[in-house]
C-alpha atoms as a PDB file:
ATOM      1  CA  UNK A   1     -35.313  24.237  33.847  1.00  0.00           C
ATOM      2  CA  UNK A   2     -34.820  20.639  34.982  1.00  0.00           C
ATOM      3  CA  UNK A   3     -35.670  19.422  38.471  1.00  0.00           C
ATOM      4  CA  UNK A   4     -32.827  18.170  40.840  1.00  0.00           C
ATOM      5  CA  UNK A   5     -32.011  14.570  39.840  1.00  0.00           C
ATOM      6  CA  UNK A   6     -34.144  14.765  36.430  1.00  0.00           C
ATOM      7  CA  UNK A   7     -30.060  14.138  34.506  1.00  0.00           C
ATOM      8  CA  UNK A   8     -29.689  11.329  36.778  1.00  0.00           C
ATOM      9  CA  UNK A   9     -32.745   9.837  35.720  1.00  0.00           C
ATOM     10  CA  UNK A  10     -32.788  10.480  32.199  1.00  0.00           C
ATOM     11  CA  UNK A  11     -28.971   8.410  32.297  1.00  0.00           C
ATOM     12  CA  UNK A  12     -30.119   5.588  34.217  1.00  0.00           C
ATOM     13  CA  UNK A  13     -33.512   4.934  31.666  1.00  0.00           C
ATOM     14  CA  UNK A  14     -30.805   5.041  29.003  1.00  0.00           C
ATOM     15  CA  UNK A  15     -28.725   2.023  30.384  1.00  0.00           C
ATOM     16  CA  UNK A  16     -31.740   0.551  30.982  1.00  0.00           C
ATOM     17  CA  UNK A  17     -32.714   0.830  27.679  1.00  0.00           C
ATOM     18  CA  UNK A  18     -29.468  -0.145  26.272  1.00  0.00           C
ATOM     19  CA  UNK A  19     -29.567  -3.660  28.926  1.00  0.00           C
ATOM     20  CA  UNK A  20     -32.660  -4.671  27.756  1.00  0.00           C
ATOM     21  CA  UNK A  21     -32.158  -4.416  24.348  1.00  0.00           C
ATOM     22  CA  UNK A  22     -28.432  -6.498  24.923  1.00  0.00           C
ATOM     23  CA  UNK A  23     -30.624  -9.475  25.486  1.00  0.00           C
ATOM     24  CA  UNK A  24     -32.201  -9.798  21.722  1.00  0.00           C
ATOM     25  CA  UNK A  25     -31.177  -6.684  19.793  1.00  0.00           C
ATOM     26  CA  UNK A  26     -27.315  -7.948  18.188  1.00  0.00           C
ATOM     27  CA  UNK A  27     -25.896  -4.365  17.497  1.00  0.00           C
ATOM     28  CA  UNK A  28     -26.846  -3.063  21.106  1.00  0.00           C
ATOM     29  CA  UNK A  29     -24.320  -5.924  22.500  1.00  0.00           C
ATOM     30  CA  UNK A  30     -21.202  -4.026  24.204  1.00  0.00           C
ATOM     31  CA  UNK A  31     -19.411  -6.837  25.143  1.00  0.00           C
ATOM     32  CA  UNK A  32     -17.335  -9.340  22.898  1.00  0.00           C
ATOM     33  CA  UNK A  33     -16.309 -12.719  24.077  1.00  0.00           C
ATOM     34  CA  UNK A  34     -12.890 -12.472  22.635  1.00  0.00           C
ATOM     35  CA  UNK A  35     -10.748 -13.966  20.945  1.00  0.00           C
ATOM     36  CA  UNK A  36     -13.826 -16.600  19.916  1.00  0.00           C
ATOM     37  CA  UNK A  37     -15.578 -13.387  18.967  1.00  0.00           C
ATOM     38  CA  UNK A  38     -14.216 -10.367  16.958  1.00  0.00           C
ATOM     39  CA  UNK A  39     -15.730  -6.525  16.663  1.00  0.00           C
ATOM     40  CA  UNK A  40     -15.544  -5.148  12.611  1.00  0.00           C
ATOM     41  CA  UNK A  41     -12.474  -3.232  12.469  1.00  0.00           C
ATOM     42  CA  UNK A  42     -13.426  -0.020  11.210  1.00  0.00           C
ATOM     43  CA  UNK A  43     -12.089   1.017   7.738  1.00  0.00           C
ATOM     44  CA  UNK A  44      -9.983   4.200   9.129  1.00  0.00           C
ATOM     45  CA  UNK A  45      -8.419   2.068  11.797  1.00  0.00           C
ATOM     46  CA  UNK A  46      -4.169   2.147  11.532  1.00  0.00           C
ATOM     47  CA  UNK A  47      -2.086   0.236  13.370  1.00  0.00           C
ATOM     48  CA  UNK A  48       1.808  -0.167  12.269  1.00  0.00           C
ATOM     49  CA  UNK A  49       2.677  -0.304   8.089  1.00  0.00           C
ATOM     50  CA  UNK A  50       2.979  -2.782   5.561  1.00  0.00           C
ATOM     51  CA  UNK A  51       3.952  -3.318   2.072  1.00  0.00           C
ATOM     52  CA  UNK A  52       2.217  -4.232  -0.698  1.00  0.00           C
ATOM     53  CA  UNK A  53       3.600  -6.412  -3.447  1.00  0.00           C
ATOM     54  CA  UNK A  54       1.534  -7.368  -6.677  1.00  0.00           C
ATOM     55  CA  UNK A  55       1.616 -11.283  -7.099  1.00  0.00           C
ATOM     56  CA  UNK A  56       2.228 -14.329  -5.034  1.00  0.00           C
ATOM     57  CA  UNK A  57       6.593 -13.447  -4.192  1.00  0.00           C
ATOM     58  CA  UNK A  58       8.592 -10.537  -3.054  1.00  0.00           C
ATOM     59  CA  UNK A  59       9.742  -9.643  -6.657  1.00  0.00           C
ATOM     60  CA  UNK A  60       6.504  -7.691  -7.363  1.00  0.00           C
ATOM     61  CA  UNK A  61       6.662  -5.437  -4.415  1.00  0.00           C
ATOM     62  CA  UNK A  62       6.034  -1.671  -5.642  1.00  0.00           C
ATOM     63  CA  UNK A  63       8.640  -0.785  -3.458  1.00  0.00           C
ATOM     64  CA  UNK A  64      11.147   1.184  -5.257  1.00  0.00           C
ATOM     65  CA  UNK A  65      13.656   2.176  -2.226  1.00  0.00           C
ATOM     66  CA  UNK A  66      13.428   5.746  -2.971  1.00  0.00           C
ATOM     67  CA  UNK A  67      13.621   6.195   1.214  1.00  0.00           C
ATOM     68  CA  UNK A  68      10.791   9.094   0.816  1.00  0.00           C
ATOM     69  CA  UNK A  69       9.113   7.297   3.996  1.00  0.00           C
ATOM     70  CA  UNK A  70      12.479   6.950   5.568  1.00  0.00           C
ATOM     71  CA  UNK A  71      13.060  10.668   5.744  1.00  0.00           C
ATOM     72  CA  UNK A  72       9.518  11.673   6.516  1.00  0.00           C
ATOM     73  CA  UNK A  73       9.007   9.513   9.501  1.00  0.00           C
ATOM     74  CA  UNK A  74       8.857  11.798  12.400  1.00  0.00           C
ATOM     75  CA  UNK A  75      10.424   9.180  15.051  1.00  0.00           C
ATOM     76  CA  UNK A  76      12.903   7.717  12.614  1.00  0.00           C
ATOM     77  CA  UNK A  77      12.235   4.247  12.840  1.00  0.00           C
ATOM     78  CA  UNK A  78      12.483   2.980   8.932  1.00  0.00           C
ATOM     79  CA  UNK A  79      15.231   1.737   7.529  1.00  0.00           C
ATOM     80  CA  UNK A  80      16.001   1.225   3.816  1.00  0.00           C
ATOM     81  CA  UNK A  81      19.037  -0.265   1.861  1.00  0.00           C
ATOM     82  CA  UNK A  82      18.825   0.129  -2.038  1.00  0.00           C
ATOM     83  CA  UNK A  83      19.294  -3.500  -3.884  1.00  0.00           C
ATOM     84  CA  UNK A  84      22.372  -3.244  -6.168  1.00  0.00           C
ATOM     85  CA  UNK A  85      23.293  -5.226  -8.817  1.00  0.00           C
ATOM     86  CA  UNK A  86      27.289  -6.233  -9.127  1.00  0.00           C
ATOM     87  CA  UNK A  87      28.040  -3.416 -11.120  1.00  0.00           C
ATOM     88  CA  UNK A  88      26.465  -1.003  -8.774  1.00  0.00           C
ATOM     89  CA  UNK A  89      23.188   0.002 -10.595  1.00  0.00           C
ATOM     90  CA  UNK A  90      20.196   0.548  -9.212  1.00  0.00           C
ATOM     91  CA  UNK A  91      17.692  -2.530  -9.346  1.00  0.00           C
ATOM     92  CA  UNK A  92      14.939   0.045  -7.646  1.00  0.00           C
ATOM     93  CA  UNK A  93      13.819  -2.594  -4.903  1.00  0.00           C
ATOM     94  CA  UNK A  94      14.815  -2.553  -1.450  1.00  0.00           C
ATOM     95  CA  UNK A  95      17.311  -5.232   0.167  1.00  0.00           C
ATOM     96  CA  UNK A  96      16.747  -4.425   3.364  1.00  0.00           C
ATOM     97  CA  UNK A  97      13.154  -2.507   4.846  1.00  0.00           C
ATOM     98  CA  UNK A  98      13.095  -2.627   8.199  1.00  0.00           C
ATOM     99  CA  UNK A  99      10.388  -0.769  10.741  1.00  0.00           C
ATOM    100  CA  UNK A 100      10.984  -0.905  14.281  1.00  0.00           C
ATOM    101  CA  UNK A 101       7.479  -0.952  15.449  1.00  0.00           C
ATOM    102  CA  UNK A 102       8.831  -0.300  19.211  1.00  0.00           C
ATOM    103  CA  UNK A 103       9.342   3.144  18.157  1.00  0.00           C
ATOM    104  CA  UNK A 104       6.700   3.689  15.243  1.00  0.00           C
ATOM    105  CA  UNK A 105       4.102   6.283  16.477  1.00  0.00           C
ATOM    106  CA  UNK A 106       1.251   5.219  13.748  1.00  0.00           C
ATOM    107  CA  UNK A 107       0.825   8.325  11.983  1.00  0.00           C
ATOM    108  CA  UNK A 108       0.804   6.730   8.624  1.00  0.00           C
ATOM    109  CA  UNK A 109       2.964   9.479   7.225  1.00  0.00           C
ATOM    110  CA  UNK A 110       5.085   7.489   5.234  1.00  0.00           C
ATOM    111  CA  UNK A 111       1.841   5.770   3.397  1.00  0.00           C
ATOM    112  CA  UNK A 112       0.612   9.731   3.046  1.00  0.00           C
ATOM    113  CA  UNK A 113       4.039  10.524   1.403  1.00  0.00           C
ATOM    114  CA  UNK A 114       4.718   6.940  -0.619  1.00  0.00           C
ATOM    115  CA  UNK A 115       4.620   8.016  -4.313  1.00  0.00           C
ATOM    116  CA  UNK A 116       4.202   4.454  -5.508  1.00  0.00           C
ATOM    117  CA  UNK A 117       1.687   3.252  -3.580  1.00  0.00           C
ATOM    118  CA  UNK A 118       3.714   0.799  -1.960  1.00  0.00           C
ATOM    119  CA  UNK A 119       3.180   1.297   2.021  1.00  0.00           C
ATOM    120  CA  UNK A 120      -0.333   1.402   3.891  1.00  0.00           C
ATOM    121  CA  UNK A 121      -1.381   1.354   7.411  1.00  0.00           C
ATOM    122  CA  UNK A 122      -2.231  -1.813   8.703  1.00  0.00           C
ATOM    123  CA  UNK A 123      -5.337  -3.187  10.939  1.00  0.00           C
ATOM    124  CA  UNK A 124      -3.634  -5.801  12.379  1.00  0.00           C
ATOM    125  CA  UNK A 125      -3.377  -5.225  16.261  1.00  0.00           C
ATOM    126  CA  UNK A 126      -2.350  -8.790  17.728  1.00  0.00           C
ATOM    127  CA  UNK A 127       1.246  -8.019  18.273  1.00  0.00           C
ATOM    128  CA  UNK A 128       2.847  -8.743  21.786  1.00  0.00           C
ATOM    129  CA  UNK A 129       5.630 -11.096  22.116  1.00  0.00           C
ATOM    130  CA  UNK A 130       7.969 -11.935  24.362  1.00  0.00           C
ATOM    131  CA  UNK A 131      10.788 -10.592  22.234  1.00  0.00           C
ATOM    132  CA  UNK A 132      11.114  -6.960  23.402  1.00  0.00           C
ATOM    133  CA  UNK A 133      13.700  -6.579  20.695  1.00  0.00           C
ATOM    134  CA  UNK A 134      13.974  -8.564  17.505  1.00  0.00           C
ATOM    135  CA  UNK A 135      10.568  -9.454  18.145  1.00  0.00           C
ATOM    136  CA  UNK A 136       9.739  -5.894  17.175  1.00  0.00           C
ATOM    137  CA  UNK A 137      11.668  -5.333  14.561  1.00  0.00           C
ATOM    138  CA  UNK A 138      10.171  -5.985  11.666  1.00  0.00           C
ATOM    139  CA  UNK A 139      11.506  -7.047   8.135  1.00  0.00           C
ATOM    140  CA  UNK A 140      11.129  -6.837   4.653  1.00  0.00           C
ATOM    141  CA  UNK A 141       9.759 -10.524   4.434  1.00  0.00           C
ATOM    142  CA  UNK A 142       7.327  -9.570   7.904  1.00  0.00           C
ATOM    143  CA  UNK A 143       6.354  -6.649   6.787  1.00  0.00           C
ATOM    144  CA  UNK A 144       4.979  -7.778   2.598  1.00  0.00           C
ATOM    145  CA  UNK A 145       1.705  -8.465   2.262  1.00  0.00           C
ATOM    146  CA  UNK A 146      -0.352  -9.071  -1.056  1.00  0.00           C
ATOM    147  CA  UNK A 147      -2.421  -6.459  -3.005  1.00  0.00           C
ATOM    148  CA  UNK A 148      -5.746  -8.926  -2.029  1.00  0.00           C
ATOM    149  CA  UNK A 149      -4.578  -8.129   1.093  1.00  0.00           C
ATOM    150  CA  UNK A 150      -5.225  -4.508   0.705  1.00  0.00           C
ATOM    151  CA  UNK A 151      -8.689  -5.135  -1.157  1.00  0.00           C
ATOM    152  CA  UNK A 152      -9.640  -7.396   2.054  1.00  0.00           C
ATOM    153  CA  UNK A 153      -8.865  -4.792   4.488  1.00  0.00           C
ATOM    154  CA  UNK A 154      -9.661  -1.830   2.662  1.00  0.00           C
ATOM    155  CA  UNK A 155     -11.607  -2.413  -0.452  1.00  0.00           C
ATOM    156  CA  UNK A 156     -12.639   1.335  -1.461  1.00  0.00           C
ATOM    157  CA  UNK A 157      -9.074   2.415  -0.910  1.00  0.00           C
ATOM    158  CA  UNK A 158      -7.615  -0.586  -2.545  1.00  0.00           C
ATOM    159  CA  UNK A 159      -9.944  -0.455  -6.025  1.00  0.00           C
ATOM    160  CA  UNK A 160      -9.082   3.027  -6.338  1.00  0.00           C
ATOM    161  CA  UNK A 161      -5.102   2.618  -6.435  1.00  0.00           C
ATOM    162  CA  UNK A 162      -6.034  -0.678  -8.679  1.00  0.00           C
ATOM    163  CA  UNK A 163      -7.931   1.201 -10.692  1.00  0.00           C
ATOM    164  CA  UNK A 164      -5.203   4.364 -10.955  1.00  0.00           C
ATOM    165  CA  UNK A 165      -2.100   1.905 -11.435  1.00  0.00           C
ATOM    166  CA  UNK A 166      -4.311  -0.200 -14.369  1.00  0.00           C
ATOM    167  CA  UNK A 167      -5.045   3.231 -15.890  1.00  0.00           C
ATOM    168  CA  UNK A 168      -0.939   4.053 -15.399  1.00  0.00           C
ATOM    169  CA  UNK A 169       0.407   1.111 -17.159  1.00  0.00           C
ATOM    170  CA  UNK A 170      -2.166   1.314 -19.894  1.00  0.00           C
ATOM    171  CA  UNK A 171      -0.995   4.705 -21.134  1.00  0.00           C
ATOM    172  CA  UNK A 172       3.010   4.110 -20.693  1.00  0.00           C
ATOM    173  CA  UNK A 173       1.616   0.671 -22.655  1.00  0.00           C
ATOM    174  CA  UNK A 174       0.557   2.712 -25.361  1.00  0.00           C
ATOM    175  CA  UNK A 175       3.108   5.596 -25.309  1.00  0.00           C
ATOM    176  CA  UNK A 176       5.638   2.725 -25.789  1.00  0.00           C
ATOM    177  CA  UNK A 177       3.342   1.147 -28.723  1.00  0.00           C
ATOM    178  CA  UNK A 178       3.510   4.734 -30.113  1.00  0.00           C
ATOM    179  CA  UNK A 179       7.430   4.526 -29.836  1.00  0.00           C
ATOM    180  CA  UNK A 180       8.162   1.464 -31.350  1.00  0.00           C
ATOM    181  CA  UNK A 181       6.350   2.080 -34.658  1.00  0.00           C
ATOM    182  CA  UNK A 182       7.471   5.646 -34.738  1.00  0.00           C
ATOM    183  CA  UNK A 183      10.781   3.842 -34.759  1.00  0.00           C
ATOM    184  CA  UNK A 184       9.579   1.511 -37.191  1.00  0.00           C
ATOM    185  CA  UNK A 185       8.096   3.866 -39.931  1.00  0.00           C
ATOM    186  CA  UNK A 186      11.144   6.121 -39.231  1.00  0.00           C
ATOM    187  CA  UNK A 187      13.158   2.796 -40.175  1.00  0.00           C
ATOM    188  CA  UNK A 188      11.384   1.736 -43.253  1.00  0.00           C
ATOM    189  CA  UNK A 189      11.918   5.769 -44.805  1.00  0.00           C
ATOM    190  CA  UNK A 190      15.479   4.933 -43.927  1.00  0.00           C
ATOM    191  CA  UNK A 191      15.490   2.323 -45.791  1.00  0.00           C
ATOM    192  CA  UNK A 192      13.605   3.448 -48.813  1.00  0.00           C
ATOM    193  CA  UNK A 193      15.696   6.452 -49.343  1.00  0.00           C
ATOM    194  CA  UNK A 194      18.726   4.917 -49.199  1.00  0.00           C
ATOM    195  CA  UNK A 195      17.330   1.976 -51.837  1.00  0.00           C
ATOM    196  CA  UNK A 196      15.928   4.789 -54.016  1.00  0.00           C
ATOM    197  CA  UNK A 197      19.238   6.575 -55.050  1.00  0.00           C
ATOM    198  CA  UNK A 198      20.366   3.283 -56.010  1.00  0.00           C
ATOM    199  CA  UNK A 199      17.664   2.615 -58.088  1.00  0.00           C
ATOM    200  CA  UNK A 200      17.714   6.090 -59.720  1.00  0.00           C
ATOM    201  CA  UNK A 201      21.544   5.323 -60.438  1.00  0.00           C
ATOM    202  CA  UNK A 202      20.999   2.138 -61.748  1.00  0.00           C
ATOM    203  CA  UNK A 203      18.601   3.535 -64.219  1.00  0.00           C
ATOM    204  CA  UNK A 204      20.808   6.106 -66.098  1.00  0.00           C
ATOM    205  CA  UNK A 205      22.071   4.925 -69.690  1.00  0.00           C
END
């Protein structure tokens, strides 16, 4: 059993401890002279979404517009148009992704849900503006950021979609290699039965 004012004690040697060891021990520091000073951002911190495009432009976002995120966002504050072409089909990319980050709660369900790896949870958190509305609402163009992007802020995370999406293409590479000389040899048999009855006919006395 502790003696009366033994807890009190035992706190105030700790921030002792802790204000001594501020003065030439780095990582005991508590206090950052921001902005000229940052803390990390740890790995697991989310702040509002973002998209990822492979490349330097907007025409390699993985963005497909299949509104999956759109449906499954609790507060309802994504919104997707499909890009059309002018006979109506389908050029899977979005023309319009907007996220009202006013609204968005953080949850990162839409980058749980995203089939195409396309939408992550950002770290950046130096948003205010002065622009209560359109200043929150936040665009296609706004919202794309690179796939170096994604290695920067979360490299683990980032090598292993690199690595699953190399690993992707590779196969439907080679299923479509396997396709086109299936169709090939299929061709050529084609071709050499339909030369060998007239061979065989031009061969009778």
């Amino acid at each position: 059993m502790k003696l009366p004012g033994m807890g009190l004690l035992e706190g105030l040697a700790v921030t002792g401890k802790n204000m001594v060891q501020s003065f030439y021990k780095k990582e005991r520091m508590t206090t950052v002279q921001y902005p000229e000073e940052r803390a990390p951002i740890s790995p697991n911190f989310r702040n509002f979404p973002f998209l990822v495009h492979d490349g330097d432009s907007l025409d390699g976002l993985r963005c497909v517009a299949c509104s999956i995120c759109e449906k499954e966002c609790p507060p309802q504050c994504i919104y997707i148009v499909l890009e059309r072409d002018e006979n109506g089909k389908s050029l899977k990319r979005p023309k319009i992704f907007d996220i009202d980050v006013s609204v968005c709660m953080n949850c990162g369900i839409c980058a749980e849900v995203c089939p195409f790896d396309a939408i992550y949870m950002d770290g950046e958190y130096e948003l205010s503006t002065d622009d209560r509305f359109g200043g929150l609402l936040f665009n296609r163009e706004r919202l794309a950021k690179s796939a170096d992007y994604h290695m920067k802020l979360r490299p683990e995370q980032a090598s292993e979609v690199m690595a699953r999406r190399k690993a992707e293409e590779e196969k439907k590479a080679a299923a479509a290699a396997a396709k086109a000389a299936k169709a090939k040899a299929d061709a050529e048999a084609k071709k050499a039965a339909e030369e060998k009855p007239a061979e065989e006919k031009g061969g009778e006395p």
